[in-house]
Protein backbone atom coordinates (compact mmCIF):
# COMPACT_ATOMS: atom_id res chain seq x y z
CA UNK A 1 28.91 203.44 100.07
CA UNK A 2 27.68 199.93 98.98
CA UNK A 3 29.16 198.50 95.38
CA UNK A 4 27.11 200.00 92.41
CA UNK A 5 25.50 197.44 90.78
CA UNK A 6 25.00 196.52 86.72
CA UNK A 7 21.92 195.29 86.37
CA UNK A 8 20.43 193.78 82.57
CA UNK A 9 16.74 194.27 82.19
CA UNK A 10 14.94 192.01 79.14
CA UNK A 11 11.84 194.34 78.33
CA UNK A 12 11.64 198.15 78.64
CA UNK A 13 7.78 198.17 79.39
CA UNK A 14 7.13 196.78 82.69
CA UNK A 15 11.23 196.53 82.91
CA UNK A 16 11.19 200.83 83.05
CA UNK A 17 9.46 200.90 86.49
CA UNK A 18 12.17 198.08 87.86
CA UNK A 19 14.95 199.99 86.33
CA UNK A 20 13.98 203.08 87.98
CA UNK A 21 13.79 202.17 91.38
CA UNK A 22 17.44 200.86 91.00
CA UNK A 23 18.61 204.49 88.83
CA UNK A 24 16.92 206.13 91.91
CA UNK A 25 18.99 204.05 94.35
CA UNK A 26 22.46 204.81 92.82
CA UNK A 27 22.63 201.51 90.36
CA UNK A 28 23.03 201.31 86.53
CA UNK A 29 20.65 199.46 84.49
CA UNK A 30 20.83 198.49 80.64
CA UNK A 31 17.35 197.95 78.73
CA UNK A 32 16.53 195.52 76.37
CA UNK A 33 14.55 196.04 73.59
CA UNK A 34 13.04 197.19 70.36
CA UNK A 35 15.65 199.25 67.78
CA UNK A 36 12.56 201.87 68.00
CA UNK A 37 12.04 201.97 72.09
CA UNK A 38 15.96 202.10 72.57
CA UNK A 39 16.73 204.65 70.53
CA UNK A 40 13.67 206.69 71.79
CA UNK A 41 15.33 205.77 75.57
CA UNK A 42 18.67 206.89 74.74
CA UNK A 43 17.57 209.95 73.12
CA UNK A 44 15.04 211.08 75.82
CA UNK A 45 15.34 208.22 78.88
CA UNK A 46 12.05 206.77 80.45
CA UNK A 47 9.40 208.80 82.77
CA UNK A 48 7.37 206.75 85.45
CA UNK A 49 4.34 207.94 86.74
CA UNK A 50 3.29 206.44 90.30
CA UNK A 51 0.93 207.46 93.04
CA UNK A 52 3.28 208.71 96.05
CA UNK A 53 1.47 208.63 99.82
CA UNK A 54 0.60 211.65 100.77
CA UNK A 55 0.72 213.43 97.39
CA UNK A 56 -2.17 214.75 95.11
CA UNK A 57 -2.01 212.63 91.23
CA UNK A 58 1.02 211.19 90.25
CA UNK A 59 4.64 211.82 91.01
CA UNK A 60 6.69 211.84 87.33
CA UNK A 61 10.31 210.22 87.85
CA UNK A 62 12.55 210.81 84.85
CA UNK A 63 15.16 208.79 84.42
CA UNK A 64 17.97 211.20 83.61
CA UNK A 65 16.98 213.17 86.80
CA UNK A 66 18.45 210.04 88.88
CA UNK A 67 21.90 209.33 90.45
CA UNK A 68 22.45 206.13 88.06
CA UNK A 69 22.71 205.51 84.70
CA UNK A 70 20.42 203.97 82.38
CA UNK A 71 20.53 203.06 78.68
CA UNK A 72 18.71 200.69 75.91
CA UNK A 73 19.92 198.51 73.47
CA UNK A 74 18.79 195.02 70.95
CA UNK A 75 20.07 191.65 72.28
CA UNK A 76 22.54 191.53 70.04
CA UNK A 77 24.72 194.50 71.59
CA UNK A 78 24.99 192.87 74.96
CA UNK A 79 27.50 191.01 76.61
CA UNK A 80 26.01 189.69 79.68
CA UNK A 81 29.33 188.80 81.55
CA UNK A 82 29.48 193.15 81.77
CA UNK A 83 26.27 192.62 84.42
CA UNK A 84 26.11 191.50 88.08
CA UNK A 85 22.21 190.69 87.46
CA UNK A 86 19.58 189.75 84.80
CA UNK A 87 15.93 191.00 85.44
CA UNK A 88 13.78 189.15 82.88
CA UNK A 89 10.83 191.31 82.67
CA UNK A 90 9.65 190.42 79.05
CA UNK A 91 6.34 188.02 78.49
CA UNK A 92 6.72 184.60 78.03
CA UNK A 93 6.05 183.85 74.42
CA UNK A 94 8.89 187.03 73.34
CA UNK A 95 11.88 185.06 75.05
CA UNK A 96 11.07 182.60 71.57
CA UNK A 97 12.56 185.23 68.98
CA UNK A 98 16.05 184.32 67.99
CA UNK A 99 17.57 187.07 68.93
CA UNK A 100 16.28 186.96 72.46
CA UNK A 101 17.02 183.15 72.38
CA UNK A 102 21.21 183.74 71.59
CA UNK A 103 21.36 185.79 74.85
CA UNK A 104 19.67 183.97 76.93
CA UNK A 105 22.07 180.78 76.53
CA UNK A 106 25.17 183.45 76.34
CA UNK A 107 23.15 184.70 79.59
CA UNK A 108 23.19 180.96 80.53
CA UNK A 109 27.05 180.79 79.47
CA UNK A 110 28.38 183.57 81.80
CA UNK A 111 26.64 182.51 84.48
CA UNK A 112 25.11 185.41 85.63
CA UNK A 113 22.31 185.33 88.20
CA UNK A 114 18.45 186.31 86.83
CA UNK A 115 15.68 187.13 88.91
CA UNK A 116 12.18 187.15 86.71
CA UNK A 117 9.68 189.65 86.89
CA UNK A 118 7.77 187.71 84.80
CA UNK A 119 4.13 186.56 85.65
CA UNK A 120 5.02 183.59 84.06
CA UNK A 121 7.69 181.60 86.12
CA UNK A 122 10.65 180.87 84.04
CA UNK A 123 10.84 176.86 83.22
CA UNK A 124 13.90 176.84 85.35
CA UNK A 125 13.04 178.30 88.50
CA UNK A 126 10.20 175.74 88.73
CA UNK A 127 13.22 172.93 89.04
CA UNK A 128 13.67 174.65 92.36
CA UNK A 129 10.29 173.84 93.53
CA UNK A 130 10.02 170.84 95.46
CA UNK A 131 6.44 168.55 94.06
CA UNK A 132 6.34 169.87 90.73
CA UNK A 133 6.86 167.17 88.11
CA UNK A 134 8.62 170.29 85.38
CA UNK A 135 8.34 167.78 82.34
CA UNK A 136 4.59 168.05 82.25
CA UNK A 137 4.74 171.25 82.78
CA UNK A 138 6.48 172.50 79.57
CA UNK A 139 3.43 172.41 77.52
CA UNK A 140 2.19 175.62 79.11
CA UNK A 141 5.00 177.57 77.58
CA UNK A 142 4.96 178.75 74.44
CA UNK A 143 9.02 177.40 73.75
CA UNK A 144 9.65 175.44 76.75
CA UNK A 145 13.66 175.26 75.02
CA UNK A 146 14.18 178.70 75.94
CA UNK A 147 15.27 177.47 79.36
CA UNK A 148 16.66 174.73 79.32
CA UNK A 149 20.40 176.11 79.06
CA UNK A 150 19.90 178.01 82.21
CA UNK A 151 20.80 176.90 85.76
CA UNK A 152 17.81 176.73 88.19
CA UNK A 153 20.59 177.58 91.22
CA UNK A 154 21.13 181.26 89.23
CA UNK A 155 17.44 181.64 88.39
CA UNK A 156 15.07 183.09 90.79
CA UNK A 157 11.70 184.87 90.97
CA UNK A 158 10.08 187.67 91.69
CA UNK A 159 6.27 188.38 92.21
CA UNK A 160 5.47 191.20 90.25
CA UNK A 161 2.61 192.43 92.27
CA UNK A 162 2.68 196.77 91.10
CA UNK A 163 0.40 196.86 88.29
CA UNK A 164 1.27 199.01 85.30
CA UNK A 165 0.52 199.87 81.81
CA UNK A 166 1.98 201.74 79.30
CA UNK A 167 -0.64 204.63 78.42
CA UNK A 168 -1.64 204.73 74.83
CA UNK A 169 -1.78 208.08 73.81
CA UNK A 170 1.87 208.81 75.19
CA UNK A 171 5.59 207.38 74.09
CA UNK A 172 6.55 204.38 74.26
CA UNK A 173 9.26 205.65 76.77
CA UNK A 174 6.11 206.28 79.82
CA UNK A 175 5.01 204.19 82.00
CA UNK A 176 1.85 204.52 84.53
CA UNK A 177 1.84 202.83 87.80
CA UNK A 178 -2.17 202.22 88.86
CA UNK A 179 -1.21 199.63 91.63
CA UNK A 180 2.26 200.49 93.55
CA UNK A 181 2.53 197.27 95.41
CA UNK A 182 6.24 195.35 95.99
CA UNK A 183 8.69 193.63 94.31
CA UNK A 184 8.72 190.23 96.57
CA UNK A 185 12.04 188.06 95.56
CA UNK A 186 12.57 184.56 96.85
CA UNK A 187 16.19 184.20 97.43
CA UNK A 188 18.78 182.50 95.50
CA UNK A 189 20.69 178.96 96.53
CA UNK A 190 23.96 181.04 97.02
CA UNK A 191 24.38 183.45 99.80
CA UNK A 192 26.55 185.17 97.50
CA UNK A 193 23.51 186.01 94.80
CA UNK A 194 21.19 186.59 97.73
CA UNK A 195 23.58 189.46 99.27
CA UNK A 196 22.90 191.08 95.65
CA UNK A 197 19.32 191.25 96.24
CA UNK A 198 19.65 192.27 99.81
CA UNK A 199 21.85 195.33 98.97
CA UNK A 200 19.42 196.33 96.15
CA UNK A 201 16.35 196.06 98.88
CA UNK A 202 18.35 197.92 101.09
CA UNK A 203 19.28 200.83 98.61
CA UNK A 204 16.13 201.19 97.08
CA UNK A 205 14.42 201.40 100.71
CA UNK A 206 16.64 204.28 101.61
CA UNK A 207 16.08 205.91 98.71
CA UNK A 208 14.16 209.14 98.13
CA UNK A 209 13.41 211.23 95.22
CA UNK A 210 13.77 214.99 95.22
CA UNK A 211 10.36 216.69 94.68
CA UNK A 212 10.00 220.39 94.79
CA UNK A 213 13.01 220.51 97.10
CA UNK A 214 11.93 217.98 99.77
CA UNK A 215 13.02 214.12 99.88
CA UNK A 216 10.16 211.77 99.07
CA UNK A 217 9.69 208.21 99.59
CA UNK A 218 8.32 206.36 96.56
CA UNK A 219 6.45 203.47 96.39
CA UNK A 220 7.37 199.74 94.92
CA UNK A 221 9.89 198.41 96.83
CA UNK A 222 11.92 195.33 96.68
CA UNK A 223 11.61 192.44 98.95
CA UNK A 224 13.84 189.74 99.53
CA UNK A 225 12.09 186.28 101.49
CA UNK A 226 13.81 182.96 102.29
CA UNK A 227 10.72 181.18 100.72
CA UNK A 228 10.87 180.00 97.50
CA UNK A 229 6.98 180.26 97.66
CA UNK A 230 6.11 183.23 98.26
CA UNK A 231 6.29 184.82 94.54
CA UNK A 232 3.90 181.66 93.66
CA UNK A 233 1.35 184.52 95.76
CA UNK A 234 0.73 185.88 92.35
CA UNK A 235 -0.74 182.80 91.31
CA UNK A 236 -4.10 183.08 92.88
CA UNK A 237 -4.37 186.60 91.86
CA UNK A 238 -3.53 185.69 88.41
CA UNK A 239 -6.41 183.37 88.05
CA UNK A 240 -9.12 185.13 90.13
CA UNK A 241 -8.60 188.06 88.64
CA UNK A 242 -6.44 188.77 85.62
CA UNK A 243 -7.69 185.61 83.45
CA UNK A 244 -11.24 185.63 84.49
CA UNK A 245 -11.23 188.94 82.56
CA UNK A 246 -11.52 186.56 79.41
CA UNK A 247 -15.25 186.00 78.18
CA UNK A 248 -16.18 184.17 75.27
CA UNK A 249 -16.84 187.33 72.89
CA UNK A 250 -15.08 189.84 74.64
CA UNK A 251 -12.76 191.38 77.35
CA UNK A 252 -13.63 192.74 80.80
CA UNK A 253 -11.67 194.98 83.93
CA UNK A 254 -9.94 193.37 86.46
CA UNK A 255 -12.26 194.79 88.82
CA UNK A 256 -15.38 193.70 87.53
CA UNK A 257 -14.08 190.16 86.85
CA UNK A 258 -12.78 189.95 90.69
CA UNK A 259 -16.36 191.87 91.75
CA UNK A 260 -18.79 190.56 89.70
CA UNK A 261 -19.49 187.56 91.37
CA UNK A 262 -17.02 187.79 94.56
CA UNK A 263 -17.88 184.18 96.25
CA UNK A 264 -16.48 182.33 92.26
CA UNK A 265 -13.78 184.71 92.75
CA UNK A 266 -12.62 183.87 96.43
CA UNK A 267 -13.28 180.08 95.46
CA UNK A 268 -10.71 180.10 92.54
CA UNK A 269 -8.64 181.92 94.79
CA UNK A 270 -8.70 179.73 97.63
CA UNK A 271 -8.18 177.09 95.46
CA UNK A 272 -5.00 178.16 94.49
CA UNK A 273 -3.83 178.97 97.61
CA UNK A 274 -4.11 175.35 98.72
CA UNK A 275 -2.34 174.36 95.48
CA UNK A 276 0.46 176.27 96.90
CA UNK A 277 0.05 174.44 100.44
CA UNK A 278 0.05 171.14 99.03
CA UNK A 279 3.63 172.17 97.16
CA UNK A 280 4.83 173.11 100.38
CA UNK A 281 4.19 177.14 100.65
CA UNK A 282 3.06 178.32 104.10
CA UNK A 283 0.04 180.59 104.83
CA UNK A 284 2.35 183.25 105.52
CA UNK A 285 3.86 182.71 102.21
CA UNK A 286 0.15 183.74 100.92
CA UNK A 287 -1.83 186.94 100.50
CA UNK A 288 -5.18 187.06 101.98
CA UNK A 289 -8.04 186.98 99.63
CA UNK A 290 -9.74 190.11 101.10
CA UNK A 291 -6.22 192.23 100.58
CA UNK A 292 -6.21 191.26 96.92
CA UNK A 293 -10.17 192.10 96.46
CA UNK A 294 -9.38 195.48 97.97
CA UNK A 295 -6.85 195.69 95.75
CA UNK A 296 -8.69 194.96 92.83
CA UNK A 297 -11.12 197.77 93.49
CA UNK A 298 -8.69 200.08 91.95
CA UNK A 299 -8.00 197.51 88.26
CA UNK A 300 -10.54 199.41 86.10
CA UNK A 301 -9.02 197.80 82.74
CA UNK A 302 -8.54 194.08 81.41
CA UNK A 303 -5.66 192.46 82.53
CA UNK A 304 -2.42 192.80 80.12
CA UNK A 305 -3.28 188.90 79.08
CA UNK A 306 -6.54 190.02 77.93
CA UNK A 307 -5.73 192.98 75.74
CA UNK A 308 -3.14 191.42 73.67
CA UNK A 309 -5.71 188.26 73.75
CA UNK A 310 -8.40 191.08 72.06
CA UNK A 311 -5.76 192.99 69.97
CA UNK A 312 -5.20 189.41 68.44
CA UNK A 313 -1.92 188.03 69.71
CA UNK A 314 -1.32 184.58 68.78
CA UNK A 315 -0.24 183.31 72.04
CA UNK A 316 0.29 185.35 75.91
CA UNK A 317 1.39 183.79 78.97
CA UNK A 318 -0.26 180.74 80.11
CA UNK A 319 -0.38 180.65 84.39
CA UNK A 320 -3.79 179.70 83.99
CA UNK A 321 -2.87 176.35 81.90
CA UNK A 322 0.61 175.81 83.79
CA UNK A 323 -1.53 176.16 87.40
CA UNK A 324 -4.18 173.63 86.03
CA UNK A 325 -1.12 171.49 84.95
CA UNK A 326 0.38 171.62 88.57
CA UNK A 327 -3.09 171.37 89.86
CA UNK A 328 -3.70 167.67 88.15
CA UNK A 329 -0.24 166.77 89.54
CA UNK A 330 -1.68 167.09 92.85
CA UNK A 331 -5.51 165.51 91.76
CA UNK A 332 -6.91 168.93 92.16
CA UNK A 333 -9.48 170.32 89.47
CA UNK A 334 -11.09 173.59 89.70
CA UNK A 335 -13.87 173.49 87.15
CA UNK A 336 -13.76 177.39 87.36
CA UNK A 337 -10.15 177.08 86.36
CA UNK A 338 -10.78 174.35 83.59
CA UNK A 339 -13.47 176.61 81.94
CA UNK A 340 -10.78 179.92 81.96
CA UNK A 341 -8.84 177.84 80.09
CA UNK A 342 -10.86 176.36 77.80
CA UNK A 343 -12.00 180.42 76.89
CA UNK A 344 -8.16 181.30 76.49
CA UNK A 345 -7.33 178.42 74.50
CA UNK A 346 -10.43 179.07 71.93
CA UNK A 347 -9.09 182.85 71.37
CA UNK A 348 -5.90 181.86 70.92
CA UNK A 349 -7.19 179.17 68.41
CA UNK A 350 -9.31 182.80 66.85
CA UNK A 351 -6.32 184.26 66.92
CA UNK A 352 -4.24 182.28 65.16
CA UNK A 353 -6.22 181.14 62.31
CA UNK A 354 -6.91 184.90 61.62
CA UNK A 355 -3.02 185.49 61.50
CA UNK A 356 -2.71 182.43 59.01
C-alpha cells in the first residue's frame, strides 16, 4: 500500500471534483472555503456527477461513500505544514481577500509544494518558464503580490481541461461534470515533489468506484508530463473558445462562440499555439485544434469567465490579457485577441462603476 496522502484544496467548487478523485483513490483532502459551503460539506460531504463510458446519464459519487476522508474549513483553521500538497483551485482575483492572502505566505512559509488548477497560471509558476519577461506580466492579475512569497521550484501547474459547473437549482455541495477530460500536471524541479504526483496518477488510475455491485472506472484522471508546457495547452482553448463567448451586450455558449465562425476560431487558436512554440513548448506539448472543436460541440453554456462577467463581477481571470502580454513579448499581435480584450476590459469597466 502506497503512503496516504494529505492533500489542501483552495476552492470547494471546481476543487470538489479534484478532491474526489483523490477520496476515491484512498487519499484525504481538506477544502477550503466559505463558513456556509464548509459547514454544508461537513454536515452532508460533496456529490459529483460525471458521465462514466459505457453508462446511461450520470454516475453520482458521494463523497462519504469513498475510502478517504474529506472535510471543509475557512483559511484561518489551517495549518498548511499538516499537508503533503496544495491544490489551488480558486479563481484568480479570490486569492486577493486577506484571509486567503495569510495562508498563502504561511503556505509559502512551510514550504509545501502547490500544483494549480487554476486557468489562470499562478505568477510564480510563470518564473519557471523560460522567455517570459514575469514583470510585465503582473498587470494581468488582479493582485500580482499574492505570489510573490511563494517559491516557483514548489509551484507547479496543472491544465484543468474537465469542464464543470456547479448546477443552480441544487446545493452548493454538487458539482456536474459536462466535459470529463484530464488533469495534465507538468512536473515539479524536485524528484521528490514529482514522486507525489506520480503516486497520486497512479492511485487514481487504479481506482474504481463501486456501482450497483460492479467496479467502474471513472473518468478525469491525473497526468503527470516532464514538460513544463504542456498545461500552457489550455491557453489556446481559453481564448478560442471560453473568452470569445464575450460580446459587447451580452454572453454566448462555448459552442457557438468556437462554431460560429470556425476558420476566426482555428486562427486564434493557431495563434496561440505558436505563442507556445516560440516559448519553447513542442507540438506534442499541444492539443490539436480539431480535438478541441469536437470538444466544444458538447459546451452549450458561456464559459465560467463570462457568467460572472454578466452576473456583474468586478474583475475574473485575465488569460486573455496575460496571453496578449506574452504575445507582445514575442512581437506577436492577434487583432482577434486584441479586440477580446478590449470587450472584457469594457465590462469590467460596466461592472465596476455599477458596484461603485
Amino acid at each position: 500500500m502506497s503512503k496516504t496522502y494529505n492533500v489542501l484544496i483552495l476552492g470547494a467548487s471546481y476543487g470538489s471534483l479534484l478532491a474526489t478523485k483523490l477520496l476515491l483513490a484512498g487519499h484525504n483532502a481538506k477544502l477550503v472555503c466559505l463558513p456556509a459551503e464548509a459547514e454544508l460539506i461537513n454536515a452532508e460531504g460533496t456529490v459529483v456527477r460525471m458521465p462514466a463510458k459505457g453508462r446511461e446519464g450520470l454516475v453520482e459519487v458521494r463523497s462519504r461513500d469513498l475510502p478517504g476522508k474529506l472535510s471543509a474549513g475557512g483559511p484561518e483553521s489551517v495549518d498548511p505544514s499538516e499537508y503533503d500538497l496544495v491544490a489551488l483551485a480558486m479563481q484568480e482575483p479570490q486569492y486577493r481577500a486577506d484571509s486567503v492572502k495569510d495562508l498563502l505566505n504561511r503556505i509559502a512559509k512551510a514550504g509545501v509544494p502547490c500544483m494549480s488548477i487554476m486557468n489562470m497560471p499562478p505568477l510564480t509558476y510563470l518564473r519557471r518558464l523560460p522567455n517570459v519577461d514575469v514583470k510585465a506580466c503582473r498587470a494581468a492579475y488582479t493582485d500580482p503580490t499574492v505570489w510573490d512569497g511563494l517559491d516557483p521550484a514548489l509551484m507547479t501547474l496543472c491544465s484543468p481541461d474537465p469542464q464543470a459547473f456547479r448546477p443552480p437549482e441544487e446545493k452548493v455541495n454538487v458539482l456536474q461534470v459536462r466535459l470529463p477530460t484530464n488533469f495534465k500536471a507538468a512536473r515539479f524541479e524536485s524528484e521528490e515533489h514529482t514522486n507525489i504526483l506520480r503516486q497520486l496518477e497512479a492511485d487514481i488510475e487504479a481506482a474504481r468506484f463501486d456501482l450497483d455491485g460492479s467496479k467502474v472506472e471513472l473518468p478525469v484522471k491525473l497526468k503527470v508530463h516532464e514538460s513544463v508546457f504542456v498545461p500552457l495547452a489550455k491557453w489556446a482553448m481559453l481564448l478560442a473558445g471560453n473568452y470569445r463567448c464575450v460580446e459587447e451586450e451580452t454572453v454566448r455558449p462555448i459552442k457557438e462562440a468556437v462554431h460560429s465562425n470556425l476558420d476566426e476560431s482555428r486562427k486564434v487558436y493557431d495563434w496561440v499555439v505558436e505563442l507556445c512554440l516560440k516559448l519553447g513548448a513542442s507540438r506534442d506539448d499541444m492539443v490539436p485544434f480539431e480535438k478541441y472543436a469536437n470538444a466544444a460541440l458538447s459546451l452549450l453554456s458561456p464559459s465560467s469567465a463570462a457568467r460572472a462577467l454578466a452576473a456583474g463581477a468586478p474583475y475574473i481571470e485575465r488569460v486573455d490579457k496575460l496571453v496578449q502580454i506574452i504575445a507582445a513579448q514575442h512581437g506577436m499581435q492577434s487583432d482577434a485577441v486584441d479586440r477580446t480584450v478590449r470587450l472584457v476590459d469594457a465590462w469590467l469597466e460596466r461592472n465596476r462603476q455599477k458596484a461603485s
